[in-house]
N, C-alpha and C. Protein backbone atom coordinates (compact mmCIF):
# COMPACT_ATOMS: atom_id res chain seq x y z
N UNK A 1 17.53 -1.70 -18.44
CA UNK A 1 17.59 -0.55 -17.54
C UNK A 1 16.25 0.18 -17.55
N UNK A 2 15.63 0.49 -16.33
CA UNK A 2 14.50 1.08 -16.58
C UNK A 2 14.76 2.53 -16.62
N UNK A 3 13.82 3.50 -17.62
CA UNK A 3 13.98 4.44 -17.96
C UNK A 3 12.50 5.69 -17.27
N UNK A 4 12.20 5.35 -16.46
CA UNK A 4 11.13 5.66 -15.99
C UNK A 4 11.15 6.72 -15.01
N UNK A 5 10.64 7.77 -14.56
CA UNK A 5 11.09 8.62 -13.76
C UNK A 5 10.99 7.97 -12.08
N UNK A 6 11.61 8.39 -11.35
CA UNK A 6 11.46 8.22 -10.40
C UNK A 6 10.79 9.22 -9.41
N UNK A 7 10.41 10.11 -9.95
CA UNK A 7 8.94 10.86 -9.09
C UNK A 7 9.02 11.77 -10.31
N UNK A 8 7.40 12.56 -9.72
CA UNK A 8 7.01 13.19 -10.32
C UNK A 8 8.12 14.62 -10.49
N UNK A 9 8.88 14.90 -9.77
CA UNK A 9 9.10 16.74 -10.03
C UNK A 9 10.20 15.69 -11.10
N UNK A 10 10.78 14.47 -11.79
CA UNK A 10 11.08 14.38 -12.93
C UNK A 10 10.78 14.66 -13.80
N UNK A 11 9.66 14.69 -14.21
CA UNK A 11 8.67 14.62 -15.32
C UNK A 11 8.91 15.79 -16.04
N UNK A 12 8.82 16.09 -16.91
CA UNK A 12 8.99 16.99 -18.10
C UNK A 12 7.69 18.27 -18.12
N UNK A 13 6.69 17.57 -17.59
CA UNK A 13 5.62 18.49 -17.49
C UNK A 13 4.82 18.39 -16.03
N UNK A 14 4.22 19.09 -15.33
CA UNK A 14 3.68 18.89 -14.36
C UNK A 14 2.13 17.86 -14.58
N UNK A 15 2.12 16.70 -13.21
CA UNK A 15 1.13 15.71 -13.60
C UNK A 15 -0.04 15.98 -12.23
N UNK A 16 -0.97 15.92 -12.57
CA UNK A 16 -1.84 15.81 -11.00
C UNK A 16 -1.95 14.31 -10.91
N UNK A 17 -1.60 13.89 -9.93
CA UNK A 17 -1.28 12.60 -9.11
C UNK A 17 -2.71 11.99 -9.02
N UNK A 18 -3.89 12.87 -9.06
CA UNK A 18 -5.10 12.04 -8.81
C UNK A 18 -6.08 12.03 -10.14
N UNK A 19 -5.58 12.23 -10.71
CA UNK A 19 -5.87 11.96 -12.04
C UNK A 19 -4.62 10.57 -12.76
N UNK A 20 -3.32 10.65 -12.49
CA UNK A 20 -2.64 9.20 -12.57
C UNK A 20 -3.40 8.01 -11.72
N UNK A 21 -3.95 8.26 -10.38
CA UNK A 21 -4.30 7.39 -9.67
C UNK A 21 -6.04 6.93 -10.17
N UNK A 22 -6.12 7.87 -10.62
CA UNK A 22 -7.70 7.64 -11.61
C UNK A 22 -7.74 6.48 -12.51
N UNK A 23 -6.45 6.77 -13.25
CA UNK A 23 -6.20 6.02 -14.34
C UNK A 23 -5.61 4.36 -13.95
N UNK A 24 -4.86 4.64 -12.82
CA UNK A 24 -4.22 3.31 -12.33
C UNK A 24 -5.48 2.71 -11.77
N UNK A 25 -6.22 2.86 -11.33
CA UNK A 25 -8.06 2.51 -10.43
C UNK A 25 -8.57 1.88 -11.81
N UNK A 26 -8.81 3.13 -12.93
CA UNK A 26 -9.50 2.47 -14.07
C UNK A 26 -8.84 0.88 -14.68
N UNK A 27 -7.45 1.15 -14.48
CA UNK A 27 -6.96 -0.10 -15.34
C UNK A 27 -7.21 -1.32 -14.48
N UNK A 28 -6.97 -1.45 -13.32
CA UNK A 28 -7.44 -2.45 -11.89
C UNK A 28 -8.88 -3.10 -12.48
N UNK A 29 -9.94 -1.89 -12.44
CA UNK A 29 -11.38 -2.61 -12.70
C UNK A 29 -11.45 -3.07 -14.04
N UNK A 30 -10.57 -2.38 -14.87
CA UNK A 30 -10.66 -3.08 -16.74
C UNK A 30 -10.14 -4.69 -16.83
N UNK A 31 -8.91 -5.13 -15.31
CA UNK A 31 -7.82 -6.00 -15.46
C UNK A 31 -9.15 -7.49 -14.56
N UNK A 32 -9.97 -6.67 -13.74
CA UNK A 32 -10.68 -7.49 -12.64
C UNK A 32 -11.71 -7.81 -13.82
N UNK A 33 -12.10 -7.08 -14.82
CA UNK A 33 -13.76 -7.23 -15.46
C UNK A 33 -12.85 -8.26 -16.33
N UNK A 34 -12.21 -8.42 -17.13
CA UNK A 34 -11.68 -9.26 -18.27
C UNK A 34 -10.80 -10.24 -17.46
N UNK A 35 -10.34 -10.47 -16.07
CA UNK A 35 -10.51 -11.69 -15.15
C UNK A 35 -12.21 -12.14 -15.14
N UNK A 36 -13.05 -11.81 -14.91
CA UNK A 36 -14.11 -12.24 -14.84
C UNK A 36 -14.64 -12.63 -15.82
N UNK A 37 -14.74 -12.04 -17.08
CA UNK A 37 -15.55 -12.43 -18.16
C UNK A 37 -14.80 -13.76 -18.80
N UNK A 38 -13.51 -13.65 -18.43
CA UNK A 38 -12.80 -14.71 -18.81
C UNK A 38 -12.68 -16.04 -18.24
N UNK A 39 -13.53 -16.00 -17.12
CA UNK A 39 -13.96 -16.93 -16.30
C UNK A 39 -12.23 -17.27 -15.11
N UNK A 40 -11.75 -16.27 -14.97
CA UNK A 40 -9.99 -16.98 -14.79
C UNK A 40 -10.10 -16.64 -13.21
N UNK A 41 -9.49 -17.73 -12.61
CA UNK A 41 -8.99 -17.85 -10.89
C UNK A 41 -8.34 -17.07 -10.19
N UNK A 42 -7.88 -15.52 -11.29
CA UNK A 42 -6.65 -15.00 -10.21
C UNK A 42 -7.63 -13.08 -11.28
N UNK A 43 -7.03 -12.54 -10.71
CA UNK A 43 -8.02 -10.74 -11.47
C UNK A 43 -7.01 -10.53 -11.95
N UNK A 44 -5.48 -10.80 -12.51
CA UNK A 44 -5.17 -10.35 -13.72
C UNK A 44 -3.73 -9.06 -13.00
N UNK A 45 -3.81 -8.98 -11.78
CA UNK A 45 -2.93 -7.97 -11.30
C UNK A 45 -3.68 -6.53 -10.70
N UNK A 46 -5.09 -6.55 -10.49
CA UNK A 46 -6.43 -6.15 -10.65
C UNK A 46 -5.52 -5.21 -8.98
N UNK A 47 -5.56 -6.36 -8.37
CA UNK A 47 -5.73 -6.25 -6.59
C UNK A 47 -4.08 -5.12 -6.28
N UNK A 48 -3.22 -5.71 -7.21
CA UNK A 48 -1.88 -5.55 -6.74
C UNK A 48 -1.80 -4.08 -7.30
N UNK A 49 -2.67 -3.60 -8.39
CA UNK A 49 -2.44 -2.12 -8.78
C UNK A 49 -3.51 -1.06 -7.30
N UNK A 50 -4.45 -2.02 -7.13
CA UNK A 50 -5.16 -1.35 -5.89
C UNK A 50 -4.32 -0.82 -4.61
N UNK A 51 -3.90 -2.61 -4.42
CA UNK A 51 -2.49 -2.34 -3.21
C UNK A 51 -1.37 -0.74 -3.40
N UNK A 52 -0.93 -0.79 -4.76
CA UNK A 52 0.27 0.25 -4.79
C UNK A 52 -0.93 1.31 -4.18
N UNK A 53 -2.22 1.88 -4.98
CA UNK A 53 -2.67 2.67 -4.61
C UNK A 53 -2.62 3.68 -3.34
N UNK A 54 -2.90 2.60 -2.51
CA UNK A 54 -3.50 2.43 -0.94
C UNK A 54 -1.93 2.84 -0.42
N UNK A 55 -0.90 2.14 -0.76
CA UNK A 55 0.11 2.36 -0.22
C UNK A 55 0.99 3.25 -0.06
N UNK A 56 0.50 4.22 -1.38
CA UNK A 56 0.83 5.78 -2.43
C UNK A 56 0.31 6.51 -1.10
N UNK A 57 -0.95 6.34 -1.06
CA UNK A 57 -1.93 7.24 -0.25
C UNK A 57 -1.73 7.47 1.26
N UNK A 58 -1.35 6.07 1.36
CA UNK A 58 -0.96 6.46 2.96
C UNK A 58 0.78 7.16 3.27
N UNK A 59 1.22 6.35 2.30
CA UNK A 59 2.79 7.42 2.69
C UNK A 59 2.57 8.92 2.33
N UNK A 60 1.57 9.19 1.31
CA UNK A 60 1.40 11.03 1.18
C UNK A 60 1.15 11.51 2.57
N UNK A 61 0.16 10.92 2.94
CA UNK A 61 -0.59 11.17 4.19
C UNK A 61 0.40 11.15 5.75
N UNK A 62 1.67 10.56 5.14
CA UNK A 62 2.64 10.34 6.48
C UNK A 62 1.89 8.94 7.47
N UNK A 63 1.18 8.35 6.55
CA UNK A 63 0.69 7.52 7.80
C UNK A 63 1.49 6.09 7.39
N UNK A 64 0.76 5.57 8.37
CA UNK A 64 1.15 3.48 7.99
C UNK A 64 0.06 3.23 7.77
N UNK A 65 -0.22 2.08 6.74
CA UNK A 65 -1.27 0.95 6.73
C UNK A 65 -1.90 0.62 7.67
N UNK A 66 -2.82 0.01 8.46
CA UNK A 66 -3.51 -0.61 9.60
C UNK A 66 -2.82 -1.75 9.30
N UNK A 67 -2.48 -2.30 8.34
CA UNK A 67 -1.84 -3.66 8.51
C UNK A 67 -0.53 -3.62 8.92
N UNK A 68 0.12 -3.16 9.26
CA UNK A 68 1.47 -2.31 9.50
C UNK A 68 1.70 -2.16 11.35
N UNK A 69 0.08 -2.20 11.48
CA UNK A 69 0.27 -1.91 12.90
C UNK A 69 1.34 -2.64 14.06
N UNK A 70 1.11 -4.24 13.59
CA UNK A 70 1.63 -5.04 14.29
C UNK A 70 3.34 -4.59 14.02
N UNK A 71 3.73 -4.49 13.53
CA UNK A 71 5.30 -3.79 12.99
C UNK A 71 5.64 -2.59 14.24
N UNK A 72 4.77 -1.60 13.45
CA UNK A 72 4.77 -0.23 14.41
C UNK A 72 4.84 0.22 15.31
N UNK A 73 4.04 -0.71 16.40
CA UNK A 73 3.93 -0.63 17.96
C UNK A 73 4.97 -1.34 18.60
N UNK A 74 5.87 -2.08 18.00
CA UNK A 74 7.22 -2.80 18.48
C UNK A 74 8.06 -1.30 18.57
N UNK A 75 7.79 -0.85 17.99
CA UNK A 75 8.75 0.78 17.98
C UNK A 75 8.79 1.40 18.95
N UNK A 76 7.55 1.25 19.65
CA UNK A 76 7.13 2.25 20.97
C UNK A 76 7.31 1.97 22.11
N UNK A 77 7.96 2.63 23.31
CA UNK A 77 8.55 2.50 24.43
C UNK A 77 7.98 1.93 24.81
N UNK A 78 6.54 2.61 25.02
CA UNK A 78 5.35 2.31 25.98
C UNK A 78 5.20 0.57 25.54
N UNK A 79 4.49 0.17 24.08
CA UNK A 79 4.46 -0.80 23.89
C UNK A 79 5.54 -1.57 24.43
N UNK A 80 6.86 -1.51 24.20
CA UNK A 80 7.92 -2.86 24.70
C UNK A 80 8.07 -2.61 26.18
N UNK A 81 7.28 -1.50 27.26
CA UNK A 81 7.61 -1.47 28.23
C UNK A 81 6.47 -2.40 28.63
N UNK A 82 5.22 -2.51 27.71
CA UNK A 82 4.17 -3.24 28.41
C UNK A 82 4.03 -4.79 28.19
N UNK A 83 4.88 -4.92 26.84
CA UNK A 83 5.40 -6.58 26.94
C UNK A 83 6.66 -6.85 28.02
N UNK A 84 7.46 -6.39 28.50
CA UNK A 84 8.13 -6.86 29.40
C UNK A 84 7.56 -6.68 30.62
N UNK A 85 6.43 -6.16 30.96
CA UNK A 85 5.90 -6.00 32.24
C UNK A 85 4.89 -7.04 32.22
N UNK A 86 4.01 -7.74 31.31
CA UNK A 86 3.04 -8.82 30.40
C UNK A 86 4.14 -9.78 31.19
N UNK A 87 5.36 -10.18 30.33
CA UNK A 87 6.07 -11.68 30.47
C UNK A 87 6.52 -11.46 31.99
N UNK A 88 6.76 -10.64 32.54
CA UNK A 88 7.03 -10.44 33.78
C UNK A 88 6.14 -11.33 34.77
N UNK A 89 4.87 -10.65 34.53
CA UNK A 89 3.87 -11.14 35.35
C UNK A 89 3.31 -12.24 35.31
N UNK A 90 3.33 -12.60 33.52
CA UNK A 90 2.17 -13.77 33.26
C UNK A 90 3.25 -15.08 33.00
N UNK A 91 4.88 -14.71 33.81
CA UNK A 91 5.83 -15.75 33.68
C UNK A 91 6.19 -16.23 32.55
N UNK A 92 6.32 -15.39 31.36
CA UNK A 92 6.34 -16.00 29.91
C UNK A 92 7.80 -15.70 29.74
């Protein structure tokens, strides 16, 4: 069972989030340098602590990823009004 909080207003003491994210950054480049020195094919989980980062940052922000886009614009009127007007025309 994991025992881990599930957000911060859990926590027992108040945390600044960019100082955790400092620390999660530091461990990424400690996990990528000892992939490297170690001569090894993959960074160690280096990329995937970056990823959460990025992903932290943009949901604070209320936004989506840019990679996300293709997802997103299926949502929008305008967009599915302009693919059915696309297959309409171009007979697809």
């Amino acid at each position: 069972m994991n025992s881990h909080p599930k957000s911060v207003r859990e926590l027992a003491t108040p945390v600044d989030i960019k100082k955790v994210i400092a620390l999660v950054l530091k461990e990424a480049d400690g996990l990528e340098n000892d992939a490297g020195w170690s001569g090894s094919h993959h960074d160690h989980g280096a990329r995937h602590l970056r990823e959460l980062v990025k992903l932290y940052e943009y949901g604070m922000d209320g936004k989506f990823p840019p990679e996300w886009d293709k997802y997103t614009k299926t949502l929008d009127p305008e967009y599915s009004e302009y693919v059915r007007l696309k297959n309409k025309f171009e007979g697809r």
